[in-house]
Protein backbone atom coordinates (compact mmCIF):
# COMPACT_ATOMS: atom_id res chain seq x y z
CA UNK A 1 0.00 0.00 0.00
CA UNK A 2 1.56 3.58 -1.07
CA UNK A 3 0.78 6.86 0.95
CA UNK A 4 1.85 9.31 -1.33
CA UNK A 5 -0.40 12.04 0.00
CA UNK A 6 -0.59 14.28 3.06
CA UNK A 7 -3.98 13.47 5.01
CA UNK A 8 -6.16 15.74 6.42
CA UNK A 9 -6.16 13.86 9.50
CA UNK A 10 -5.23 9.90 10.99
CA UNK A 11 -9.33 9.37 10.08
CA UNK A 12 -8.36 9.40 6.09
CA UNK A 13 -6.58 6.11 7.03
CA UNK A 14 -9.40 3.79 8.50
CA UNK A 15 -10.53 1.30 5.65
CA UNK A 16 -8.01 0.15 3.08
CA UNK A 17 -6.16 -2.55 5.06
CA UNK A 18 -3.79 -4.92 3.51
CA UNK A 19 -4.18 -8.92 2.85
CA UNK A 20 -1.96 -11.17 3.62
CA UNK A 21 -1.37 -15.20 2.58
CA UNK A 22 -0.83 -17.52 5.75
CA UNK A 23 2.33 -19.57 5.02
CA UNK A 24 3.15 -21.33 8.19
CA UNK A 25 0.20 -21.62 10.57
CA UNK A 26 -1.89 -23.23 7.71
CA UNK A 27 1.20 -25.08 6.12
CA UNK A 28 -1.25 -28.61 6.82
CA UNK A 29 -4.54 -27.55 5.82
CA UNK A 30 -5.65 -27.50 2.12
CA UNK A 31 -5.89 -24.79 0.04
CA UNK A 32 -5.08 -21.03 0.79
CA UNK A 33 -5.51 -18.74 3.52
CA UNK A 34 -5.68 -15.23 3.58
CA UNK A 35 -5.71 -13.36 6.51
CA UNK A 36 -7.20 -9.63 6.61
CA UNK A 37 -5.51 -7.05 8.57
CA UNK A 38 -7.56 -4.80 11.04
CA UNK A 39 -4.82 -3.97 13.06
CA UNK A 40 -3.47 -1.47 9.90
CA UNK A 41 -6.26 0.92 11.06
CA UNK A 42 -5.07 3.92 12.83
CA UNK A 43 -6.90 2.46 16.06
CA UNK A 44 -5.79 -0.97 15.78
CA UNK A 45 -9.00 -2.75 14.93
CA UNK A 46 -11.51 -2.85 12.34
CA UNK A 47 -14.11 -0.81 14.96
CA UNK A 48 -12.60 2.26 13.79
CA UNK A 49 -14.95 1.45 10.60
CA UNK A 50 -17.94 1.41 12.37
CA UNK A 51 -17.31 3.97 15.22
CA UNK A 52 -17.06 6.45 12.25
CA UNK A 53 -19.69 5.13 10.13
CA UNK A 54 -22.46 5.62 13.08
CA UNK A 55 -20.48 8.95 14.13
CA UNK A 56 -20.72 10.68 10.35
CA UNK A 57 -24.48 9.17 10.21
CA UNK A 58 -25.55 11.34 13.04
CA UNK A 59 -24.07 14.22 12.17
CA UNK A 60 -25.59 14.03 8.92
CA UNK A 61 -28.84 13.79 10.53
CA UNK A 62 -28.56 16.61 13.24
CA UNK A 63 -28.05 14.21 15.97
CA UNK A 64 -24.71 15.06 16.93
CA UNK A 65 -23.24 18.74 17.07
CA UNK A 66 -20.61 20.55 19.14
CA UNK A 67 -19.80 20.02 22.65
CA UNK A 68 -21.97 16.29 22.50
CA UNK A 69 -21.30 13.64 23.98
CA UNK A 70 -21.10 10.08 22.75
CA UNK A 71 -21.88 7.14 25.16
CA UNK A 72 -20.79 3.06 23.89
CA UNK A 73 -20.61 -0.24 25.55
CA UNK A 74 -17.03 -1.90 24.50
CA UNK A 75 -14.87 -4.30 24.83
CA UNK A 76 -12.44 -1.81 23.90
CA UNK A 77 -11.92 -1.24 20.57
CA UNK A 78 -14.70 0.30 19.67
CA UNK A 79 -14.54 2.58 22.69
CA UNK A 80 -10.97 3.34 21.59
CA UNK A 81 -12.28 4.13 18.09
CA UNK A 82 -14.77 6.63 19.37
CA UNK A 83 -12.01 7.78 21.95
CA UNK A 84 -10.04 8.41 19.07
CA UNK A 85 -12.52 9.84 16.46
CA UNK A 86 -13.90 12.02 19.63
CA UNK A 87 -10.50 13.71 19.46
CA UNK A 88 -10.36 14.89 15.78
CA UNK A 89 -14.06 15.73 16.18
CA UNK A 90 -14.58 17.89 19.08
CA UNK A 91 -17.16 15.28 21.16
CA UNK A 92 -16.62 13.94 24.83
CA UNK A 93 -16.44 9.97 25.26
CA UNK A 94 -18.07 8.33 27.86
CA UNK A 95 -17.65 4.39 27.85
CA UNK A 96 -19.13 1.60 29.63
CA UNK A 97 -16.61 -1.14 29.72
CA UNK A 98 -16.53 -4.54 30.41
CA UNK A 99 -14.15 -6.01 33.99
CA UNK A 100 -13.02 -8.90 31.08
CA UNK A 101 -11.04 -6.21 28.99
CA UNK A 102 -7.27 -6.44 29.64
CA UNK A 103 -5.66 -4.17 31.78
CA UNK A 104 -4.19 -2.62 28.52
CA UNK A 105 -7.27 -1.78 27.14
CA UNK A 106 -8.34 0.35 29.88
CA UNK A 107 -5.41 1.91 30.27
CA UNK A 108 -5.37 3.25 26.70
CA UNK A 109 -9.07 4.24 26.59
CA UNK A 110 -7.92 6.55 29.90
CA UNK A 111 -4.69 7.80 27.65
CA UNK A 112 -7.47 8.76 24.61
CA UNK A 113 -9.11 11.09 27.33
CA UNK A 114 -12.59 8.68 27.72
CA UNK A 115 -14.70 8.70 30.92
CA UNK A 116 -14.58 4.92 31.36
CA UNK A 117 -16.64 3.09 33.85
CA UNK A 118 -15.60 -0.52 34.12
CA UNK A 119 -18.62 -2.82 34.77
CA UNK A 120 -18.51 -6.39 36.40
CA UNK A 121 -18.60 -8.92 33.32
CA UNK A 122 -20.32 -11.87 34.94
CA UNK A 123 -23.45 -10.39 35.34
CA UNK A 124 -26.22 -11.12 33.31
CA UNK A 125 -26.76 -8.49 30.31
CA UNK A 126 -30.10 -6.89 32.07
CA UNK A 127 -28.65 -6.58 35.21
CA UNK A 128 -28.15 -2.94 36.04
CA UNK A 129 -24.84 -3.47 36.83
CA UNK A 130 -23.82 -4.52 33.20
CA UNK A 131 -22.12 -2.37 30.75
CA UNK A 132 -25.38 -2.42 28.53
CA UNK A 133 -27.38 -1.16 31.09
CA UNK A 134 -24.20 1.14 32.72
CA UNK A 135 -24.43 3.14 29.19
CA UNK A 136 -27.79 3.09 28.64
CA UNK A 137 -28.30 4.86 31.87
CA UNK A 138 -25.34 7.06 31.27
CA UNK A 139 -26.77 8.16 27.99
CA UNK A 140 -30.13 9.06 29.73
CA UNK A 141 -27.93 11.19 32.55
CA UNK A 142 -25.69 12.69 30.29
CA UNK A 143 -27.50 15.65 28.46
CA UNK A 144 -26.75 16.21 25.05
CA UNK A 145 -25.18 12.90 24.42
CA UNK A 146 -25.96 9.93 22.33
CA UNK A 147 -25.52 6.40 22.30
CA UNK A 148 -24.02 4.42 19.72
CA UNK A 149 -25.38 0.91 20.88
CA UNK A 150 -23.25 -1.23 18.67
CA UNK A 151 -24.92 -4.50 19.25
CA UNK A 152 -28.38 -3.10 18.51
CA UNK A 153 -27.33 -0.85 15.28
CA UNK A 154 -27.93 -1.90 11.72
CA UNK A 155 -25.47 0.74 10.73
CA UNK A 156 -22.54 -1.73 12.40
CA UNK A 157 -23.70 -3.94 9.73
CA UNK A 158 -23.44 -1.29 6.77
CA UNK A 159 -19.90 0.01 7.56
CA UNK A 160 -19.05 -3.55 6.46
CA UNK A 161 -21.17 -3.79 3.59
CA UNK A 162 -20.05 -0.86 2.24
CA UNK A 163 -16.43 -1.09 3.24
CA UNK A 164 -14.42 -4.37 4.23
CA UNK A 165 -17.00 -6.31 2.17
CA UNK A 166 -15.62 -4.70 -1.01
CA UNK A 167 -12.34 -4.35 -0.14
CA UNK A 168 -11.76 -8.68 0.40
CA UNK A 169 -13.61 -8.63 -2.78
CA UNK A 170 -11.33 -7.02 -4.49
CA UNK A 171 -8.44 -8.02 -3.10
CA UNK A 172 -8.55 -11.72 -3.71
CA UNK A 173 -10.21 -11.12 -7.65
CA UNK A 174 -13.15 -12.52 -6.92
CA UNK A 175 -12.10 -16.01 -5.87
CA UNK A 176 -13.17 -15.98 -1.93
CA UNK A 177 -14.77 -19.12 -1.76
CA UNK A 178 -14.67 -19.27 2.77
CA UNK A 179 -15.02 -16.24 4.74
CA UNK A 180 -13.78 -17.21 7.94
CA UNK A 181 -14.41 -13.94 11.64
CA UNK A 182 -15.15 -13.52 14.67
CA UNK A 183 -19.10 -12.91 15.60
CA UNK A 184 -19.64 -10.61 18.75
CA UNK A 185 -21.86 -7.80 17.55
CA UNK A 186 -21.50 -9.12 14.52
CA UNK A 187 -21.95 -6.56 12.44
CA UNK A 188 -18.58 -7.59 10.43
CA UNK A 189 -19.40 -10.76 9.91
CA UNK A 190 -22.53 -9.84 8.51
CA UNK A 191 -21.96 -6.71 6.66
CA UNK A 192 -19.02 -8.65 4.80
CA UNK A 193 -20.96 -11.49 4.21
CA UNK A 194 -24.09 -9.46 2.66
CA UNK A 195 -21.90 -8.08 0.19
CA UNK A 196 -19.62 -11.02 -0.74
CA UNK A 197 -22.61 -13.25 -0.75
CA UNK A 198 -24.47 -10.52 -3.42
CA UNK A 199 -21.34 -11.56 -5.92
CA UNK A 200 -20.94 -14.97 -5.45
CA UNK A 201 -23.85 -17.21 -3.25
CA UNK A 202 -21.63 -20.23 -2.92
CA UNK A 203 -19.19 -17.99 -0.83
CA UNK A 204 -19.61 -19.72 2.70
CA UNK A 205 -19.71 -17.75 5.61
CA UNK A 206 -17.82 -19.71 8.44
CA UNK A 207 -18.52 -17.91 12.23
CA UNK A 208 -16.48 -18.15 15.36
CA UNK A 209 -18.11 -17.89 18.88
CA UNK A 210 -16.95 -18.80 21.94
CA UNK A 211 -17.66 -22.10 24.85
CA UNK A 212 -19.66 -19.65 27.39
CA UNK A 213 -22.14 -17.97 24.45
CA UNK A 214 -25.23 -18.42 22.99
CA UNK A 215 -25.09 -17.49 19.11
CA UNK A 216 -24.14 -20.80 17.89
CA UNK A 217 -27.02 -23.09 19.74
CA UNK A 218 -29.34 -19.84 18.80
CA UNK A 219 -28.25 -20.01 15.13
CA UNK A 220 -28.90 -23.66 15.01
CA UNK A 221 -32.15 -23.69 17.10
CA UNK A 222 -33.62 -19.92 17.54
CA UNK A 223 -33.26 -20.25 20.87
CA UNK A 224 -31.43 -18.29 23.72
CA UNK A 225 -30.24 -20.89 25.92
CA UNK A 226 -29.13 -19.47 29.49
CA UNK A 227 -27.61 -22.57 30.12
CA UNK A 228 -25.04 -21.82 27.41
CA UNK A 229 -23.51 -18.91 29.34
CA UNK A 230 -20.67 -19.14 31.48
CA UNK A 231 -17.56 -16.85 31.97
CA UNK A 232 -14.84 -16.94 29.38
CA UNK A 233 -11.66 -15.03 28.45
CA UNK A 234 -11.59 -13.99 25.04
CA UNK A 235 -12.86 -10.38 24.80
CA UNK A 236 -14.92 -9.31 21.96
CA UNK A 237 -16.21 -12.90 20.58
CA UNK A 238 -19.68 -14.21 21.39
CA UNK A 239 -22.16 -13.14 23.55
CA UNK A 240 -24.77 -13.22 26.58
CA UNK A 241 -27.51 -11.90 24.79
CA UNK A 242 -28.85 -11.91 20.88
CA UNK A 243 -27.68 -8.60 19.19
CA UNK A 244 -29.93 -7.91 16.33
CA UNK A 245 -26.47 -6.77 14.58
CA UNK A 246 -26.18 -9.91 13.72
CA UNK A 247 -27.52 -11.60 10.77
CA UNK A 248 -28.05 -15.18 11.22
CA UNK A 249 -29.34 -15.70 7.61
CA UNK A 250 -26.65 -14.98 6.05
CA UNK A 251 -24.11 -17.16 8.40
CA UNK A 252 -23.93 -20.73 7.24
CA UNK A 253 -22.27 -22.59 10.21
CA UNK A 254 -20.69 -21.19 13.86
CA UNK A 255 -17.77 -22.92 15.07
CA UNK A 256 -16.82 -22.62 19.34
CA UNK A 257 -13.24 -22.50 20.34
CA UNK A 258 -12.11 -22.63 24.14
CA UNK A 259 -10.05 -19.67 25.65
CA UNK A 260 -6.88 -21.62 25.78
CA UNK A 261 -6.80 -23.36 22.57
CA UNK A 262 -7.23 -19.72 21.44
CA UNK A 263 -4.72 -18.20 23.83
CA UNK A 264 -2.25 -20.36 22.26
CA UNK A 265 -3.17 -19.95 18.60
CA UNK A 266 -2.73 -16.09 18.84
CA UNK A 267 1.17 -16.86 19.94
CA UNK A 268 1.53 -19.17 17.31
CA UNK A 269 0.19 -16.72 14.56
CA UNK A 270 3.33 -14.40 16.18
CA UNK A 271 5.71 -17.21 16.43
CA UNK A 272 5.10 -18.12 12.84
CA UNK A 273 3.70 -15.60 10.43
CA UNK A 274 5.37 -12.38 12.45
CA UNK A 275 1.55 -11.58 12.91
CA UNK A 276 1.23 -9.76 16.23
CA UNK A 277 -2.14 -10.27 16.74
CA UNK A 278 -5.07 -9.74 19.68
CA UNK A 279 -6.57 -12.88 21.41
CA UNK A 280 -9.83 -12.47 19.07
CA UNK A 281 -7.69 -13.00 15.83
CA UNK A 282 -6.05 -15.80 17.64
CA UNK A 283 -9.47 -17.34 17.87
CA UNK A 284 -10.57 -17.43 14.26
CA UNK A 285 -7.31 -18.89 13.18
CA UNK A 286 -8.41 -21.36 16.01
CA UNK A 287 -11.39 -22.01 14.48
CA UNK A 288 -9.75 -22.28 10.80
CA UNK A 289 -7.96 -25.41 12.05
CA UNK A 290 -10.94 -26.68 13.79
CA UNK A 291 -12.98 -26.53 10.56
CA UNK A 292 -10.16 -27.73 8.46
CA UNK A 293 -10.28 -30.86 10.46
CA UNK A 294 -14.15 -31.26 9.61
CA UNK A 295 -13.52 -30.90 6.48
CA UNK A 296 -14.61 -27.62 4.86
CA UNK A 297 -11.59 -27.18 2.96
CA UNK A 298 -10.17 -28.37 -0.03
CA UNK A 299 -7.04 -27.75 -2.31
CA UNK A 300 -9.14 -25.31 -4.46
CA UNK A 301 -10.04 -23.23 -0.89
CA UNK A 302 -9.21 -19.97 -1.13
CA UNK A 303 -10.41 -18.52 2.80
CA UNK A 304 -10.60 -15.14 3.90
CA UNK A 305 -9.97 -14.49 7.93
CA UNK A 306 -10.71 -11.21 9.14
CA UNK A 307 -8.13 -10.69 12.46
CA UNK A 308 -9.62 -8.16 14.33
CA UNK A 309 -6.99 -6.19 16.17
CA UNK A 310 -3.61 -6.00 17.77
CA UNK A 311 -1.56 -7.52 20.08
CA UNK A 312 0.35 -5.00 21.83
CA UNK A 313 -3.93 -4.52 23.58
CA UNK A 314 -3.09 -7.94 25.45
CA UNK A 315 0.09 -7.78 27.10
CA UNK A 316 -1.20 -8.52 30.65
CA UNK A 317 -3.17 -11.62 29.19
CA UNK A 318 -2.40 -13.85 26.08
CA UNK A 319 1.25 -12.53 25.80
CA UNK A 320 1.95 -12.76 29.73
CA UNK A 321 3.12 -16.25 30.93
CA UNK A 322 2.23 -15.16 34.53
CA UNK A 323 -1.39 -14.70 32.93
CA UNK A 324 -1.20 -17.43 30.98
CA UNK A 325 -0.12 -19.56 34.36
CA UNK A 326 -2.43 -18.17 36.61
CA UNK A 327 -5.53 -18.75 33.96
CA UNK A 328 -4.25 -22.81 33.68
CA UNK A 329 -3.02 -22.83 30.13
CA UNK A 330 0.72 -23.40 30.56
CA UNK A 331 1.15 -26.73 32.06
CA UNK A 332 2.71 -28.13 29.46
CA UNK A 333 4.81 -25.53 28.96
CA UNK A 334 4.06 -25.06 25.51
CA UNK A 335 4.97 -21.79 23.24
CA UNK A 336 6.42 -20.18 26.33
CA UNK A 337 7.71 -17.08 26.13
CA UNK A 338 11.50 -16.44 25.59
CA UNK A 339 13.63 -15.96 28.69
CA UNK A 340 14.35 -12.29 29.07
CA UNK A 341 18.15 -11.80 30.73
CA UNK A 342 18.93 -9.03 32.05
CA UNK A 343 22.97 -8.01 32.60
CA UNK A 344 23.95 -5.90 35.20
């Protein structure tokens, strides 16, 4: 990719992110695997599409003007993508955020100036202690404020239609046959796969949820089954409740992957492909293996992964052996960190 311009400002750069083959990490599996960047966005993460998408939608309509103040429920990223887009725009940034969210997170939503209220994450999503219910009743307090509601917002699904939909299209000719993310909103899985499924309808769209969530017995059944939920790790995948964000239609199969299976997945996407990667990204390639021993690749395959963000957001988790220790996942010692010596 050449920048051979001066931009206006860093929000010229969200969209546009670069592809890149899987060599290593997929060396067993048939076919080929591309892997889809987020982490090239100025924020880190493919929520700075959205975060501007809904922002520029309501100040088209009136709804947001200067001095507002924009209220979200995030894992992170998307709070860090309003944080961010807050800045260039003039708006204050109040976010609800979830206790699961690393340290690192927090700490950077803090360093982009947001008012962030951290919310327990093992509470059930209408308890009124819950981050959905924390902003919602910030928004109501907060006059002159609005609230983007991610999970609830067809325009998370549009951003991706009308943006990284196109651009895997593009990239790969035409000859996506798998599309392969993450479903938590899931407005990029389904904004994607509305558009790639418009060009081709034998593209098959291939979700990744989590052990603790509900989409993939809901997909299957059209049910919300409370006894699916139970605490997990991996921040931004699945969910406690059915966002409307997410269209089910257009997803052909979900595939659940544990938190330390995934854990260990996004340090082998570093330790072979020089991917630094976030724990969500570390998941779908997870769940590419997982499929690829079902069967629902071939050597004609051509896949499409969409890797959400970046790793440098989970350095007190997935890249900290004392994390990885403490959470159970290292007692076998595997892809251990290298020793760090330190001469005096």
């Amino acid at each position: 990719m050449k920048h051979d311009k001066i931009y206006f400002n860093i929000l010229e750069l969200i969209g546009d992110t670069p592809m890149i083959r899987l060599n290593k990490i997929t060396k067993e599996l048939p076919g080929t695997y591309l892997a889809k960047l987020e982490s090239f966005n100025p924020g880190n993460s493919m929520k700075d599409r959205i975060a501007l998408h809904i922002i520029e939608d309501a100040e088209k309509k009136g709804i947001l003007k200067p001095g507002s103040t924009i209220v979200e429920t995030t894992s992170g990223n998307t709070g860090f993508s309003i944080a961010m887009i807050a800045i260039i725009k003039g708006y204050q940034c109040i976010l609800a955020v979830s206790s699961k969210s690393s340290p690192d997170k927090i700490d950077i939503l803090k360093a982009m100036g947001a008012k962030v209220y951290v919310c327990p994450a093992n509470v059930p999503a209408d308890d009124p202690r819950s981050y959905y219910e924390v902003a919602k009743r910030l928004h109501l307090e907060t006059s002159n404020s609005i609230y983007i509601n991610q999970y609830f917002n067809e325009l998370n699904i549009e951003a991706h239609y009308l943006s990284t939909g196109p651009e895997i299209w593009a990239q790969t000719k035409g000859k996506i046959t798998h599309l392969v993310a993450a479903s938590g909103t899931g407005g990029t899985i389904s904004g994607t796969a509305r558009y790639l499924k418009e060009q081709n309808p034998a593209i098959k769209i291939l979700g990744v949820d989590a052990f603790g969530s509900v989409l993939k017995k809901y997909h299957e059944t059209g049910e919300l089954d409370e006894k699916e939920i139970y605490s997990y790790q991996i921040e931004g995948l699945g969910k406690n409740l059915i966002p409307t964000a997410t269209d089910f239609k257009i997803i052909d199969v979900y595939e659940k992957v544990t938190d330390e299976d995934s854990a260990f997945a996004t340090r082998e996407l570093a330790l072979t492909e020089g991917i630094f990667a976030g724990y969500t990204s570390g998941a779908v390639i997870q769940a590419i293996k997982q499929y690829a021993a079902k069967g629902y690749f071939d050597e004609n395959s051509v896949v499409a992964a969409i890797l959400p963000d970046h790793g440098s957001r989970y350095m007190s988790k997935v890249f900290s052996d004392e994390w990885m220790e403490k959470s159970g996942f290292l007692k076998q010692s595997k892809l251990v960190s290298k020793e760090v010596i330190y001469i005096e």
